[in-house]
N, C-alpha and C. Protein backbone atom coordinates (compact mmCIF):
# COMPACT_ATOMS: atom_id res chain seq x y z
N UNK A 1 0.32 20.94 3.78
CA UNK A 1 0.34 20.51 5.16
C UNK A 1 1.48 21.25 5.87
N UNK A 2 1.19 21.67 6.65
CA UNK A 2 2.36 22.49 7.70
C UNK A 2 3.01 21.37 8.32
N UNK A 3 4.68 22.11 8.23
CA UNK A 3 5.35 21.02 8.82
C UNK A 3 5.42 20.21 10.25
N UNK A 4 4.46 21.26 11.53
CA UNK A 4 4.58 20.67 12.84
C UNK A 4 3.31 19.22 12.24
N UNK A 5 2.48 19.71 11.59
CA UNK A 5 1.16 18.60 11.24
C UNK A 5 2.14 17.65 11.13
N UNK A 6 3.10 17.63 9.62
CA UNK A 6 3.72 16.63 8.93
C UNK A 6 4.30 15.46 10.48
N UNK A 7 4.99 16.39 10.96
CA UNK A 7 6.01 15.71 11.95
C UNK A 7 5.14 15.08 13.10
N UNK A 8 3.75 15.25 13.41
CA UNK A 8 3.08 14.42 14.55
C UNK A 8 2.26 13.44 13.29
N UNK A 9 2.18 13.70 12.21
CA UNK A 9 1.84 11.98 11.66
C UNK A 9 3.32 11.57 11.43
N UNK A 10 4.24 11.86 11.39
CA UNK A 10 5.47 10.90 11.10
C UNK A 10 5.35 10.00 12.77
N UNK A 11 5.09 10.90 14.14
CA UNK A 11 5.47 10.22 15.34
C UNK A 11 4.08 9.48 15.61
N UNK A 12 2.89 9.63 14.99
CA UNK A 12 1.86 8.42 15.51
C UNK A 12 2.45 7.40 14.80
N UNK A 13 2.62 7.85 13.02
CA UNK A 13 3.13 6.58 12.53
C UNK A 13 4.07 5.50 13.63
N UNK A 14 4.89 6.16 13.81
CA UNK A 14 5.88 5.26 14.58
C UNK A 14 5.26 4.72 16.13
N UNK A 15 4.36 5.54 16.41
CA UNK A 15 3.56 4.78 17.94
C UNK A 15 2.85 3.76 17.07
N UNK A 16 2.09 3.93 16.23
CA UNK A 16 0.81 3.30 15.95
C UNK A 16 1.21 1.54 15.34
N UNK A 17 2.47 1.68 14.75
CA UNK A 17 2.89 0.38 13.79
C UNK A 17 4.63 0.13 14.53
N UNK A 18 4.35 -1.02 14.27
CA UNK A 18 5.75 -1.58 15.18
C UNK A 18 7.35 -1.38 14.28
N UNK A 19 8.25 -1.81 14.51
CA UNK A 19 9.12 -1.04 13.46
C UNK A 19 9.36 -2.04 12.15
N UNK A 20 9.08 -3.80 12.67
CA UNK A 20 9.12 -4.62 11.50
C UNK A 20 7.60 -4.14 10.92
N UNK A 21 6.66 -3.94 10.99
CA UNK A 21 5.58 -3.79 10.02
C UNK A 21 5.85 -2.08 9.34
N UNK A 22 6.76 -1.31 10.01
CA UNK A 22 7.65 0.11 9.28
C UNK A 22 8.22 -0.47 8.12
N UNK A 23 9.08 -1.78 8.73
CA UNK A 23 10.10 -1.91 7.56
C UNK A 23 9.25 -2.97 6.18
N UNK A 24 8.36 -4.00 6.86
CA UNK A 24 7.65 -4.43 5.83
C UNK A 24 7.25 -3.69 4.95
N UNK A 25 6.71 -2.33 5.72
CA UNK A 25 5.94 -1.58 4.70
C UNK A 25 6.61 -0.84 3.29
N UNK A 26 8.18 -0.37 4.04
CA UNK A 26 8.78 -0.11 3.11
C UNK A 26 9.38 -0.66 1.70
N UNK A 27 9.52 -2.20 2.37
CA UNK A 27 9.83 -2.89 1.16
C UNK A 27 9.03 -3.46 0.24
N UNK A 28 7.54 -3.38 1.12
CA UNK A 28 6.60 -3.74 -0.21
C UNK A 28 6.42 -2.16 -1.07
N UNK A 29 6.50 -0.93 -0.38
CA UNK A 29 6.77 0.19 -1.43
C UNK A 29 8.19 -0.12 -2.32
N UNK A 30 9.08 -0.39 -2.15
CA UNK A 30 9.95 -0.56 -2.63
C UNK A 30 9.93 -1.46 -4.02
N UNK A 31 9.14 -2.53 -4.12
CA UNK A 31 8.89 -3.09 -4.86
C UNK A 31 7.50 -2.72 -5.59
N UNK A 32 6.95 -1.82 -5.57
CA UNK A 32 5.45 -1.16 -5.70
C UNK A 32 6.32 -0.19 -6.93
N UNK A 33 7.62 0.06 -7.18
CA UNK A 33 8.54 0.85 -7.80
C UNK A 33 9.46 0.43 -8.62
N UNK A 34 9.98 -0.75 -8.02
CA UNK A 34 10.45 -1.57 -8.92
C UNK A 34 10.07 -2.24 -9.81
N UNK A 35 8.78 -3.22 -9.48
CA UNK A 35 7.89 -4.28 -10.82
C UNK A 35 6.50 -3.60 -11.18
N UNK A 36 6.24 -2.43 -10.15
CA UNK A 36 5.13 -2.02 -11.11
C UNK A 36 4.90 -0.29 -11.69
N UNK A 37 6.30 0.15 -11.29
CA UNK A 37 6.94 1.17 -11.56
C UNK A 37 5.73 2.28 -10.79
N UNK A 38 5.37 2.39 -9.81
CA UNK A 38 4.39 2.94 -8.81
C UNK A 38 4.76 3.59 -8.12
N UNK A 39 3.99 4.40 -7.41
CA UNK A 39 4.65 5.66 -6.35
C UNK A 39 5.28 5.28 -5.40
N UNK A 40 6.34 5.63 -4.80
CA UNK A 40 7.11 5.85 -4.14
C UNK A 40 6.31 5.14 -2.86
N UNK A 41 5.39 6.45 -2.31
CA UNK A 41 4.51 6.33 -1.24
C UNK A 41 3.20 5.66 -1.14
N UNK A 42 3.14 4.56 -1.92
CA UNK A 42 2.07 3.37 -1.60
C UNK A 42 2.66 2.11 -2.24
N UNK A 43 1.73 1.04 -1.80
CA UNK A 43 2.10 -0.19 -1.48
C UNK A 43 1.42 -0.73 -2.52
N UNK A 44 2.19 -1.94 -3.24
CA UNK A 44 1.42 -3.17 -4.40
C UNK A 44 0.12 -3.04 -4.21
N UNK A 45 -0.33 -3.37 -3.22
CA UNK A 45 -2.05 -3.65 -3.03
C UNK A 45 -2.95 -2.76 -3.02
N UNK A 46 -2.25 -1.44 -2.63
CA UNK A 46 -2.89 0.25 -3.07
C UNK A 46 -3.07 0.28 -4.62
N UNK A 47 -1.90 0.08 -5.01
CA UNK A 47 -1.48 0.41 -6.68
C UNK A 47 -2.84 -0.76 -7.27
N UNK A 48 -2.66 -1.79 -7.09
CA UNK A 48 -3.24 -3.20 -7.68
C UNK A 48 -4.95 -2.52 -7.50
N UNK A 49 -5.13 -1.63 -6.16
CA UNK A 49 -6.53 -1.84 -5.98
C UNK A 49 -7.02 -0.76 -6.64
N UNK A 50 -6.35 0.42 -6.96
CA UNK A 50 -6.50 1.43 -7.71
C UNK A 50 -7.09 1.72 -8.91
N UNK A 51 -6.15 0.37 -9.85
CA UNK A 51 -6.02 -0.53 -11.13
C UNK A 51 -7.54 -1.01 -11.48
N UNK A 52 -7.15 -1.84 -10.22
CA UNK A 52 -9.20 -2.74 -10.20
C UNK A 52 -10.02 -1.68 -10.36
N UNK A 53 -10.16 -0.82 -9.35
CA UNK A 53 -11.26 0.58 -9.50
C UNK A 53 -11.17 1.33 -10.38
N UNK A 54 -10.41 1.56 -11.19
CA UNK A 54 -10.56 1.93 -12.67
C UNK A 54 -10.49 0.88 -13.60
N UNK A 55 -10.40 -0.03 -13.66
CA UNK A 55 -10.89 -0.72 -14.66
C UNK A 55 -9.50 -1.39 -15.52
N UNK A 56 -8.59 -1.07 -15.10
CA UNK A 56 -7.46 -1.23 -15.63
C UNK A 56 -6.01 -2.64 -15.75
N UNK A 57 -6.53 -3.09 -14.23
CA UNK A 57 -5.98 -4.21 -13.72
C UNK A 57 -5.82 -5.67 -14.61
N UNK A 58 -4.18 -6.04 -14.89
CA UNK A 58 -4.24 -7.25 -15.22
C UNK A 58 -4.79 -8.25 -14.49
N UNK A 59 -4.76 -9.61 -15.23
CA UNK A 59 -5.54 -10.95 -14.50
C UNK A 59 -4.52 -11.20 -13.38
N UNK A 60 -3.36 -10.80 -13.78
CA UNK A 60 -2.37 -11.53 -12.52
C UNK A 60 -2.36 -10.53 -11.48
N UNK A 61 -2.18 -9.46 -11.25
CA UNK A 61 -3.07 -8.58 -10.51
C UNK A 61 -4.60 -8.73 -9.44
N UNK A 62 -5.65 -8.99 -10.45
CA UNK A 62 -6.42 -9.49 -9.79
C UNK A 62 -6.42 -11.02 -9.01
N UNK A 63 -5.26 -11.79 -9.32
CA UNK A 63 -5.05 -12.62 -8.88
C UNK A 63 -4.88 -12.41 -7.47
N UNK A 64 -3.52 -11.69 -7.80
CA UNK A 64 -2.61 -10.89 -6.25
C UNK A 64 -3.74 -10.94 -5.04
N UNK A 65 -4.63 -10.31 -5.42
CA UNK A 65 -5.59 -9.38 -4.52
C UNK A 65 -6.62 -10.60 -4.30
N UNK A 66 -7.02 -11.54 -4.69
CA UNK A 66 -7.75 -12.89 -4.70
C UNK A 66 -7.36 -13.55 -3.30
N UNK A 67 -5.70 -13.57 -3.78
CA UNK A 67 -4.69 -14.20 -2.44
C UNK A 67 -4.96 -13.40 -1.88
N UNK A 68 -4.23 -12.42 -1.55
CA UNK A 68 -4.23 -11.25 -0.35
C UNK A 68 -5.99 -11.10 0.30
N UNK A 69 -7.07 -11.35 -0.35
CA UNK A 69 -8.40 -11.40 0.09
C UNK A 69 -8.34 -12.55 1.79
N UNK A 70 -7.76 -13.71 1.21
CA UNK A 70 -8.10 -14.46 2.34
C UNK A 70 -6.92 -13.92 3.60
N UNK A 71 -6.18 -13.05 3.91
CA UNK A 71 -6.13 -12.30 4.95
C UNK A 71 -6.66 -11.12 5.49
N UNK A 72 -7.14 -10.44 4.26
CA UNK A 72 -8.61 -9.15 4.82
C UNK A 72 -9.22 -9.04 3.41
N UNK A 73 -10.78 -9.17 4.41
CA UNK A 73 -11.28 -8.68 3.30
C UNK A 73 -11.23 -7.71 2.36
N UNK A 74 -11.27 -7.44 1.13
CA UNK A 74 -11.04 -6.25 -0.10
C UNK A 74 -10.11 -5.42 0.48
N UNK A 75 -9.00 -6.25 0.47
CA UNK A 75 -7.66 -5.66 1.15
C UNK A 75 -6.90 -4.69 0.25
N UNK A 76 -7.08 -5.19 -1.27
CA UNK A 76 -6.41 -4.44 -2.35
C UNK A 76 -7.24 -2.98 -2.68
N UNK A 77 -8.93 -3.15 -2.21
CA UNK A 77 -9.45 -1.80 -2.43
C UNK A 77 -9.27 -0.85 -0.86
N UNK A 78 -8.91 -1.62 0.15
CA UNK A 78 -8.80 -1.14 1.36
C UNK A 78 -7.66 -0.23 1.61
N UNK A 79 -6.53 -0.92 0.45
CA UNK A 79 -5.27 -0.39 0.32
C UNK A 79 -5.31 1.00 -0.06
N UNK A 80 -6.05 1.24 -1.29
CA UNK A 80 -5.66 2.61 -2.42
C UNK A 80 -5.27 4.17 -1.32
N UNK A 81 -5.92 4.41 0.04
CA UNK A 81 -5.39 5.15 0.37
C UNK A 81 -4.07 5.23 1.09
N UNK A 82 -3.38 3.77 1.12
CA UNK A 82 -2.07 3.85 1.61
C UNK A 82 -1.23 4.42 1.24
């Protein structure tokens, strides 16, 4: 990706999402690294939904994503490209 590309998705990012759902986002990556030792650049529910789609996912995992369902639907498979 060329860097002028890089730098107009860094500035929609910041039009498009407010700065507490910036910082939410970061700290659920943050912890996407810490307890499930996961990339840097995606979120629990990316990682978790990833898991599910290969076949790989613990029960408590699929749990996660059970909860997280009743705020969007197949939120954890909605995630994987985050």
């Amino acid at each position: 990706m060329e860097l002028k590309e890089l730098y107009k998705k860094f500035d929609r990012d910041v039009e498009k999402r407010s700065r507490l759902l910036r910082l939410l986002l970061s700290i659920d990556q943050f912890f996407n690294v810490l307890i499930w030792n996961g990339s840097q650049d995606q979120t629990i529910s990316g990682h978790i939904g990833r898991k599910i789609s290969e076949g790989r996912a613990l029960w408590v995992e699929k749990f996660i994503c059970k909860l997280l369902r009743k705020l969007e639907s197949k939120h954890c498979l909605k995630s994987r490209g985050e």
